[in-house]
C-alpha atoms as a PDB file:
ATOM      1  CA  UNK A   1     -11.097  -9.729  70.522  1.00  0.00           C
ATOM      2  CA  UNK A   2     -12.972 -12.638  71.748  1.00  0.00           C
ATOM      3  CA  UNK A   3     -10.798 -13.858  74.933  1.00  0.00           C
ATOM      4  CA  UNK A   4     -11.669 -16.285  77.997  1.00  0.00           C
ATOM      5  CA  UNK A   5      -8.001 -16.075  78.972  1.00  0.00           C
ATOM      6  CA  UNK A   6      -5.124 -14.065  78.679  1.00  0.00           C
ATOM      7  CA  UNK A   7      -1.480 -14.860  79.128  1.00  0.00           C
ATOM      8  CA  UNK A   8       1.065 -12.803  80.211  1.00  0.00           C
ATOM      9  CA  UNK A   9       4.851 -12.147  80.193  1.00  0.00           C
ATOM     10  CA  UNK A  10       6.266 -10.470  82.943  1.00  0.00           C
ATOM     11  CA  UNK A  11       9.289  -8.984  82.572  1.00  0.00           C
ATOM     12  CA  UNK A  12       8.697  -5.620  79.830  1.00  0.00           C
ATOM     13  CA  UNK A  13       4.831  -6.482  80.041  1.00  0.00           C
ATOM     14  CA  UNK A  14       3.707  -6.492  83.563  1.00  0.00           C
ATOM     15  CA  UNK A  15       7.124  -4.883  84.860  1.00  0.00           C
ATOM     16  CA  UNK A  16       8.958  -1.784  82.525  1.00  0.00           C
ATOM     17  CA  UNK A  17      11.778  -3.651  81.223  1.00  0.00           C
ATOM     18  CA  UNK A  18      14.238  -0.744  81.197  1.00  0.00           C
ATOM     19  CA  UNK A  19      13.220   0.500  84.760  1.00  0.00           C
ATOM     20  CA  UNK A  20      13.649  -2.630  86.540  1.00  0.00           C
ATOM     21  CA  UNK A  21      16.336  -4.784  84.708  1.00  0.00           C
ATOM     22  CA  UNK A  22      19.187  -2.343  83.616  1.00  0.00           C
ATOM     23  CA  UNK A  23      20.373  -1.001  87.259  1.00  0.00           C
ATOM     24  CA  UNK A  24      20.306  -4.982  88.277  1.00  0.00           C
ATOM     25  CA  UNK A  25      22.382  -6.010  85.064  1.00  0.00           C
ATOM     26  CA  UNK A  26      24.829  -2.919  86.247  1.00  0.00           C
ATOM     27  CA  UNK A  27      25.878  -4.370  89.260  1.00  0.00           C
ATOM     28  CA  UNK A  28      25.643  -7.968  88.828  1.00  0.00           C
ATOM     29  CA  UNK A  29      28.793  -7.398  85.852  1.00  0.00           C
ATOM     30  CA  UNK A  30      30.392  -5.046  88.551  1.00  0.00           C
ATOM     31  CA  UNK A  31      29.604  -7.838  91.798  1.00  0.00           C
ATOM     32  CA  UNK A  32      30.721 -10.340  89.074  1.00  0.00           C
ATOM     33  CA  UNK A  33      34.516  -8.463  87.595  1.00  0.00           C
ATOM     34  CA  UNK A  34      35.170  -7.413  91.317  1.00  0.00           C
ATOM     35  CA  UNK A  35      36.848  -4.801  90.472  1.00  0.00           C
ATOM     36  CA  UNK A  36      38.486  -5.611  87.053  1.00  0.00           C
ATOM     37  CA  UNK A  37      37.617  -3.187  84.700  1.00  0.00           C
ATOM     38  CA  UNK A  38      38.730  -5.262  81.479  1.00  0.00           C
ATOM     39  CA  UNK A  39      36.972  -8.349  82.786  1.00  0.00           C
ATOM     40  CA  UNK A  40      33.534  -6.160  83.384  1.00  0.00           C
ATOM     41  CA  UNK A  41      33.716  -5.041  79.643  1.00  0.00           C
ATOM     42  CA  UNK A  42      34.129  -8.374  78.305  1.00  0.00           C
ATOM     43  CA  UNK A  43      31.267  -9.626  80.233  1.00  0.00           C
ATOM     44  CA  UNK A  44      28.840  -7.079  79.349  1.00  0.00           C
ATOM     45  CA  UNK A  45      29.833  -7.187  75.606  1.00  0.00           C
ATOM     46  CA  UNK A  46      28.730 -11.058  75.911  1.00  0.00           C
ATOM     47  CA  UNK A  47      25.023  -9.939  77.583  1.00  0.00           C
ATOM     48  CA  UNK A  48      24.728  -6.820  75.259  1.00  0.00           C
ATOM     49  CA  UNK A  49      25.018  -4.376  77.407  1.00  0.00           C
ATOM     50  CA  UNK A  50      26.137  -0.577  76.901  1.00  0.00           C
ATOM     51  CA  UNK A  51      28.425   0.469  80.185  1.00  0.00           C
ATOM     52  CA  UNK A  52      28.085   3.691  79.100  1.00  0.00           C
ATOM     53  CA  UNK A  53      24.744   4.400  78.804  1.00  0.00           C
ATOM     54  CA  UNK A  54      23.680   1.476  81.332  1.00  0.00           C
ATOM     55  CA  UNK A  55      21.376   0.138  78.721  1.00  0.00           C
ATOM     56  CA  UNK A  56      20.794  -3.285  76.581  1.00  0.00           C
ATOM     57  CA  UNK A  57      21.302  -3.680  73.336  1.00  0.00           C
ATOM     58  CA  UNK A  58      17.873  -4.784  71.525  1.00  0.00           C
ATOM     59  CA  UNK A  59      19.863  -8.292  70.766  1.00  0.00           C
ATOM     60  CA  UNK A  60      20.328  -9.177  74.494  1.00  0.00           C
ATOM     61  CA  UNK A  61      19.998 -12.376  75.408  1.00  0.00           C
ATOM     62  CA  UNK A  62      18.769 -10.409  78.918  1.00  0.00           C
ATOM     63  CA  UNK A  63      15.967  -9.409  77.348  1.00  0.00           C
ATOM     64  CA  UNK A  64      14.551 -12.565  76.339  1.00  0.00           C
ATOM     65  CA  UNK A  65      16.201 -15.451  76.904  1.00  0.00           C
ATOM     66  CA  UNK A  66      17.001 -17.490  80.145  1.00  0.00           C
ATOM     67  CA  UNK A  67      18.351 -17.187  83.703  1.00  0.00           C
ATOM     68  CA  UNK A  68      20.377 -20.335  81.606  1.00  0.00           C
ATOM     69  CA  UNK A  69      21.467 -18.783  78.933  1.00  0.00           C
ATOM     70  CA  UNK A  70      22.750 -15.790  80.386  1.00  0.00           C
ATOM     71  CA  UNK A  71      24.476 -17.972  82.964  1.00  0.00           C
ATOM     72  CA  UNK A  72      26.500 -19.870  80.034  1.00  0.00           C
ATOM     73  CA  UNK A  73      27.774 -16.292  78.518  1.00  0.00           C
ATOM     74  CA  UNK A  74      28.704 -15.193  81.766  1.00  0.00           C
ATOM     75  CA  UNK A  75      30.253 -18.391  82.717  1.00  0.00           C
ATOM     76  CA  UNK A  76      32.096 -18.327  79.262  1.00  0.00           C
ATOM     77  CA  UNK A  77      33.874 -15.276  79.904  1.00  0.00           C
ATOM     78  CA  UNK A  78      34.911 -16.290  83.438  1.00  0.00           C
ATOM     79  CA  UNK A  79      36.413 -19.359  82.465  1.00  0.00           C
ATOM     80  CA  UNK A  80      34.150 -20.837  85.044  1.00  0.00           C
ATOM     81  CA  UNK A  81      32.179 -24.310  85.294  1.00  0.00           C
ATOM     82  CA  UNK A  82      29.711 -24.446  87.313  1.00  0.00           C
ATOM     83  CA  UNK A  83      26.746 -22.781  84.760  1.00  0.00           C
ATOM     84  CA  UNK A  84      23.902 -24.395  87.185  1.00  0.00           C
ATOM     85  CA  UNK A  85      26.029 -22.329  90.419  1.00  0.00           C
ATOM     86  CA  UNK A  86      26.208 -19.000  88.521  1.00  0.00           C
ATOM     87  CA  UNK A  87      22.484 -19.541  87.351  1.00  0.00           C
ATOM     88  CA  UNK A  88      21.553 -20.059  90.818  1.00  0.00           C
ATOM     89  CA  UNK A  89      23.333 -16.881  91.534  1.00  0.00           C
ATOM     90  CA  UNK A  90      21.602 -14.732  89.139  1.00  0.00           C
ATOM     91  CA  UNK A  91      18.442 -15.732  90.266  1.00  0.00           C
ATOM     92  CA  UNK A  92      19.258 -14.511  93.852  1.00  0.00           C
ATOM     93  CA  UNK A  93      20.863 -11.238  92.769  1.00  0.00           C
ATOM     94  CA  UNK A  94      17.237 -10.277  90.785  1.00  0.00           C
ATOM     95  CA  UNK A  95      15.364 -11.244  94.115  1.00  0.00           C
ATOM     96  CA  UNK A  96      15.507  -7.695  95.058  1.00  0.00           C
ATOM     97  CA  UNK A  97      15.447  -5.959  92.271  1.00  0.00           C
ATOM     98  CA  UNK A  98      13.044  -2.653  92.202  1.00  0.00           C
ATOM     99  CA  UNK A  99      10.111  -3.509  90.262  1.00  0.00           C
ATOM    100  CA  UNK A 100       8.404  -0.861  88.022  1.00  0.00           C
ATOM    101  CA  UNK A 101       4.282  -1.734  86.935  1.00  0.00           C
ATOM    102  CA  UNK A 102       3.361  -0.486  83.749  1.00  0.00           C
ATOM    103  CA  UNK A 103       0.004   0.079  85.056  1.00  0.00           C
ATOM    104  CA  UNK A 104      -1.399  -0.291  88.799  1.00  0.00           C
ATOM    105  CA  UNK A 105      -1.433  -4.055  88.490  1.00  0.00           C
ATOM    106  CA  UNK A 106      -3.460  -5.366  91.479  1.00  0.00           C
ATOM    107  CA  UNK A 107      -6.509  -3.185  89.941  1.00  0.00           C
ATOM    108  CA  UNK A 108      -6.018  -3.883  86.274  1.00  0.00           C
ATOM    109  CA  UNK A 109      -5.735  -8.092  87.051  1.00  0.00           C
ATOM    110  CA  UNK A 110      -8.769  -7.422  89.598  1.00  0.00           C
ATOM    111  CA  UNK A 111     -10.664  -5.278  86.341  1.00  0.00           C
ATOM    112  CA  UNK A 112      -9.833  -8.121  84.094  1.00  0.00           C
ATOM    113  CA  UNK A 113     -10.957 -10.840  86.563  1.00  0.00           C
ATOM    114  CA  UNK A 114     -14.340  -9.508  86.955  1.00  0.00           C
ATOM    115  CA  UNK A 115     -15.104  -9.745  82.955  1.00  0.00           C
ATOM    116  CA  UNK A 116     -14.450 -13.925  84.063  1.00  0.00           C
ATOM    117  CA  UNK A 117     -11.234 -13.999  82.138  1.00  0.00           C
ATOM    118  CA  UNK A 118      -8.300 -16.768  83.438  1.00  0.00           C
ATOM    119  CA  UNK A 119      -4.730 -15.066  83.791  1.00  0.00           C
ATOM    120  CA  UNK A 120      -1.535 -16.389  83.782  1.00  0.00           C
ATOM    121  CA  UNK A 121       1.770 -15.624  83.712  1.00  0.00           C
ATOM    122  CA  UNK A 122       4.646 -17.251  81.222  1.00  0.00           C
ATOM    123  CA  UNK A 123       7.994 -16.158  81.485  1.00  0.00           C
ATOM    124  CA  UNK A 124      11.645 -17.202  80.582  1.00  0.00           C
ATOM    125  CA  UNK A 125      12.755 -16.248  84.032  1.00  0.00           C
ATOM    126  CA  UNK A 126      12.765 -19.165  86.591  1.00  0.00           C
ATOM    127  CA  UNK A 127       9.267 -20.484  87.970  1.00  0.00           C
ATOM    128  CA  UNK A 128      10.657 -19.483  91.374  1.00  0.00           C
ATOM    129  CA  UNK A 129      12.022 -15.943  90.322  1.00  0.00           C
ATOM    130  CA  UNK A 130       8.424 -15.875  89.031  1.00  0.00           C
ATOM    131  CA  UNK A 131       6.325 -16.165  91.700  1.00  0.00           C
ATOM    132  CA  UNK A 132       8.810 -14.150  93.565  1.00  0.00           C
ATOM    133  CA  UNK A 133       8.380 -11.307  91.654  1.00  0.00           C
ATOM    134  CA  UNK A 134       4.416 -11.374  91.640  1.00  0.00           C
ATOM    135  CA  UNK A 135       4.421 -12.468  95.215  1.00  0.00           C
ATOM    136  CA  UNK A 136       6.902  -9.148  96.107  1.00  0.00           C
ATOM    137  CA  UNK A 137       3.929  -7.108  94.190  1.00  0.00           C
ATOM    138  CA  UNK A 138       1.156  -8.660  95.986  1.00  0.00           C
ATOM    139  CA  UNK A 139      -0.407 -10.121  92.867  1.00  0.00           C
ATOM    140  CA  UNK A 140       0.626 -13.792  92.593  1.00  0.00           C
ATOM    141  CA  UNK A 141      -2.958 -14.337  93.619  1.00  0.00           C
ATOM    142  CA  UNK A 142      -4.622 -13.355  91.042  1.00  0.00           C
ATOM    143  CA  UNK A 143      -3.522 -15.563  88.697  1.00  0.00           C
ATOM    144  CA  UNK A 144      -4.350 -19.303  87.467  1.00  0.00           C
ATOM    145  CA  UNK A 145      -1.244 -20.225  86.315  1.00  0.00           C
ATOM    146  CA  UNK A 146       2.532 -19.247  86.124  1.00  0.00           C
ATOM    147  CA  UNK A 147       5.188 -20.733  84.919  1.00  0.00           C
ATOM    148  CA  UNK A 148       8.733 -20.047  83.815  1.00  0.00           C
ATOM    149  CA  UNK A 149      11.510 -21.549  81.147  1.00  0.00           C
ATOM    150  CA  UNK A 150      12.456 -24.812  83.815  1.00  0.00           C
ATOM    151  CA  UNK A 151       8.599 -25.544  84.859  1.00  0.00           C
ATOM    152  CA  UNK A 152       8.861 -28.725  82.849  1.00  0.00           C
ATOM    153  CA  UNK A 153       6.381 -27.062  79.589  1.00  0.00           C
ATOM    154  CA  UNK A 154       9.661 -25.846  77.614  1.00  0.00           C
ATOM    155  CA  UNK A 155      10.785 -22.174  77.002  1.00  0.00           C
ATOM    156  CA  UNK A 156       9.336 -18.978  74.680  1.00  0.00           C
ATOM    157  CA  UNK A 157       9.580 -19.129  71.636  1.00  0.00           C
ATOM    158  CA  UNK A 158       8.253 -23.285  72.200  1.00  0.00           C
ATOM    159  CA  UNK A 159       4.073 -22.634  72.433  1.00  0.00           C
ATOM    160  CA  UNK A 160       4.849 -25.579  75.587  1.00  0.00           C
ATOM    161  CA  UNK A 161       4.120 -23.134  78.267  1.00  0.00           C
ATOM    162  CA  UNK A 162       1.619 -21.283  76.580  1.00  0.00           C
ATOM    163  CA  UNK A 163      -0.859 -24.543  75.550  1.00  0.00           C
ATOM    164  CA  UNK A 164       0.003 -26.596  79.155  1.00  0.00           C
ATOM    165  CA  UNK A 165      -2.235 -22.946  80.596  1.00  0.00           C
ATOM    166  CA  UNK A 166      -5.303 -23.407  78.006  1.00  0.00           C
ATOM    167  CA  UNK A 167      -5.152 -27.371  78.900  1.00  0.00           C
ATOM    168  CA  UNK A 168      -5.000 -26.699  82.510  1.00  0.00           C
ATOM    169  CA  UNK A 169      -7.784 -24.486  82.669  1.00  0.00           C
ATOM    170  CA  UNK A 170     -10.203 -26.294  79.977  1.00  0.00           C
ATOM    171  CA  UNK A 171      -9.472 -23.492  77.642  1.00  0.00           C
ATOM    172  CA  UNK A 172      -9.928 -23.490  73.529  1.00  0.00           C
ATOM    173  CA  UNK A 173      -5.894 -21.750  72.307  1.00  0.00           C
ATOM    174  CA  UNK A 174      -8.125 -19.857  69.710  1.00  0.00           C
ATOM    175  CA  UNK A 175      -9.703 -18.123  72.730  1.00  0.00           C
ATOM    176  CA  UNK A 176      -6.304 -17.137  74.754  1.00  0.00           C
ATOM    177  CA  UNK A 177      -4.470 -14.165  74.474  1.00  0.00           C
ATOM    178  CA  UNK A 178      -0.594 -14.190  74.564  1.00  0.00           C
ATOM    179  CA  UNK A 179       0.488 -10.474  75.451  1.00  0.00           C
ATOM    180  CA  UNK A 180       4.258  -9.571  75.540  1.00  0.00           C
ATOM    181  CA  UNK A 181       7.090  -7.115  74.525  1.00  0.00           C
ATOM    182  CA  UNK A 182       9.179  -9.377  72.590  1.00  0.00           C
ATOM    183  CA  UNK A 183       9.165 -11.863  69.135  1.00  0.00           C
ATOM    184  CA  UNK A 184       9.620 -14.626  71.753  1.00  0.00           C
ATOM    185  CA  UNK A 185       6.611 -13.890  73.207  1.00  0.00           C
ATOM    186  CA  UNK A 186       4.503 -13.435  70.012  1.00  0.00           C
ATOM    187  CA  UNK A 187       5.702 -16.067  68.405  1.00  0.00           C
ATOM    188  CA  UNK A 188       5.418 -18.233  70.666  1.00  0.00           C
ATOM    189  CA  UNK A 189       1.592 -17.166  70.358  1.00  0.00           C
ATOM    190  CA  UNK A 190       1.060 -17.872  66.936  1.00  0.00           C
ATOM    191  CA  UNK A 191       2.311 -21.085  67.542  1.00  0.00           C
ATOM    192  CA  UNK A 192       0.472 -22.033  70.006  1.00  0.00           C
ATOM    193  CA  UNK A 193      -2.667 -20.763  67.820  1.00  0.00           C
ATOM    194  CA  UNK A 194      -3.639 -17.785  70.082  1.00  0.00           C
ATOM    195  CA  UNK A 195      -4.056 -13.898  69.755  1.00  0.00           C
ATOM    196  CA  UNK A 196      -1.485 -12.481  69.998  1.00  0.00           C
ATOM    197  CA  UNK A 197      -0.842  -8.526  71.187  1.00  0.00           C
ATOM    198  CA  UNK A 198       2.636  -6.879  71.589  1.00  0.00           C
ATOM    199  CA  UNK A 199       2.828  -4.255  74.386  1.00  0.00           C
ATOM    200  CA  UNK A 200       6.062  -1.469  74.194  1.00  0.00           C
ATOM    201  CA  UNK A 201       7.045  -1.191  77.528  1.00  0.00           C
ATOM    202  CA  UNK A 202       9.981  -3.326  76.735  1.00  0.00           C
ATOM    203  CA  UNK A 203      12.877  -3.095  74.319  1.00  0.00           C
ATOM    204  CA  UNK A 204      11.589  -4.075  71.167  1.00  0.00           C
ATOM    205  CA  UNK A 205      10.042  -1.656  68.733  1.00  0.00           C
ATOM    206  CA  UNK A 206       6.966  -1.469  66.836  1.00  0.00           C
ATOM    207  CA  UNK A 207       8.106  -2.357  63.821  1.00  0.00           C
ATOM    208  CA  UNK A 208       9.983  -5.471  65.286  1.00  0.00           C
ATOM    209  CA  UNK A 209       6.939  -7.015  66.731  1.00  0.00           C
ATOM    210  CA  UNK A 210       4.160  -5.844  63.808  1.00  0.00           C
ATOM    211  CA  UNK A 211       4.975  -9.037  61.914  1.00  0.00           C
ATOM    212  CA  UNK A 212       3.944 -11.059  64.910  1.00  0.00           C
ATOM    213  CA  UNK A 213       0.819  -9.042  66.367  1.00  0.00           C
ATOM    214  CA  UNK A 214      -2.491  -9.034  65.840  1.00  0.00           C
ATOM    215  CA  UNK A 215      -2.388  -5.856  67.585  1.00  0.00           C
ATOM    216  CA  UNK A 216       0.297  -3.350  68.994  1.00  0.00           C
ATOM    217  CA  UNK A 217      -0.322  -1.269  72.329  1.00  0.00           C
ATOM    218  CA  UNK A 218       1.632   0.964  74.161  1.00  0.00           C
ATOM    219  CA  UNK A 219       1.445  -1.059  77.551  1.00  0.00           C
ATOM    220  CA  UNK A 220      -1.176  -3.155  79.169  1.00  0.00           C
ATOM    221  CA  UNK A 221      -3.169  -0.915  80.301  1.00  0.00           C
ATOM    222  CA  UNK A 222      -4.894  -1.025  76.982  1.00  0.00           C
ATOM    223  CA  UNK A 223      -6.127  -4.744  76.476  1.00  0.00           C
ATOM    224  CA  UNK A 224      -9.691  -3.744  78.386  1.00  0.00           C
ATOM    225  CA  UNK A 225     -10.877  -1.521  75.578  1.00  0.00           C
ATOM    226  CA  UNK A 226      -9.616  -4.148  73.051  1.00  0.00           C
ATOM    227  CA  UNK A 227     -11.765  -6.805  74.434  1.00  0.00           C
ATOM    228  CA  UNK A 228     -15.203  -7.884  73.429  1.00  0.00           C
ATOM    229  CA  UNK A 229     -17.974  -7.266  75.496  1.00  0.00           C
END
């Protein structure tokens, strides 16, 4: 692959999906039931999520929607209002949650860096739970651009956020890589008229994401040998 950029998801591509998100989603429905068992089931049967096994479904809306949408399902169960208040909450209940690298990240941005490629970052989690995240793992620095689903460039599957990073840094789409774990993220890709690679350190299988990949890889660590010299 010819690249001079490369965009990122974060959460299943720079972060294991399974490792960091399915303790949190555990005890936000238990902070959120307070102690009602029947309440706590309906609420993870709206966000897909298997009590039993403390797992997601692969139709989550966790997995690849927003802080927004989950907040509406949540709030729908509840009976409650206030989606912007419970969306707020979310945001500061994943603050803290234990993040898992698929690879050593500070090296791998750093290796990637020196070949004079951009990076950023394009998630459907919040701009601020964003930099948040990267800042926690000492790696917001490295890249040129971040943004999440309410930076004002639209949300994944939209190619928004994906095309307002090759305009800010001067940057032909053709020449950008999109690399994620989910059809949101590749699709959004081939929208946007980049490469497009799908990584499996998320939920989604290989099959799932084939029809949407120029390329599938096992996690991140990868993209180096892929690239063009």
């Amino acid at each position: 692959m010819r690249a001079d950029g490369i965009i990122f998801d974060k959460d299943g591509t720079l972060f294991e999906f399974r490792a960091t998100w399915e303790a949190w989603a555990a005890r936000m429905l238990a902070d959120a039931a307070q102690g009602d068992t029947a309440l706590e089931a309906r609420l993870a049967d709206a966000i897909r999520f298997d009590r039993k096994v403390q797992a997601f479904h692969p139709d989550s809306p966790c997995i690849a929607g927003t802080n927004r949408e989950v907040a509406e399902l949540v709030c729908a169960v509840l009976g409650e209002d206030d989606i912007e208040g419970m969306e707020l909450r979310l945001i500061i209940s994943a603050q803290d949650v234990p993040l898992v690298e698929a690879v050593p990240l500070a090296a791998f941005l750093d290796g990637l860096a020196a070949r004079g490629l951009r990076l950023g970052v394009v998630t459907n989690d919040s701009e601020a739970g964003a930099t948040g995240h990267l800042g926690q793992t000492r790696i917001l620095e490295r890249f040129d651009f971040v943004a999440g689903f309410d930076s004002g460039h639209g949300a994944k599957p939209a190619p928004g956020p994906l095309l307002a990073f090759a305009a800010q840094l001067g940057l032909d789409p053709a020449h950008v890589v999109m690399v994620g774990d989910s059809t949101h993220d590749l699709i959004a890709g081939r929208r946007a008229g980049m490469q497009t690679v799908g990584v499996l350190t998320g939920i989604a299988e290989a099959p799932e994401l084939e029809p949407h990949a120029d390329v599938i890889l096992p996690h991140i660590g990868h993209i180096p040998g892929l690239l063009a010299p």
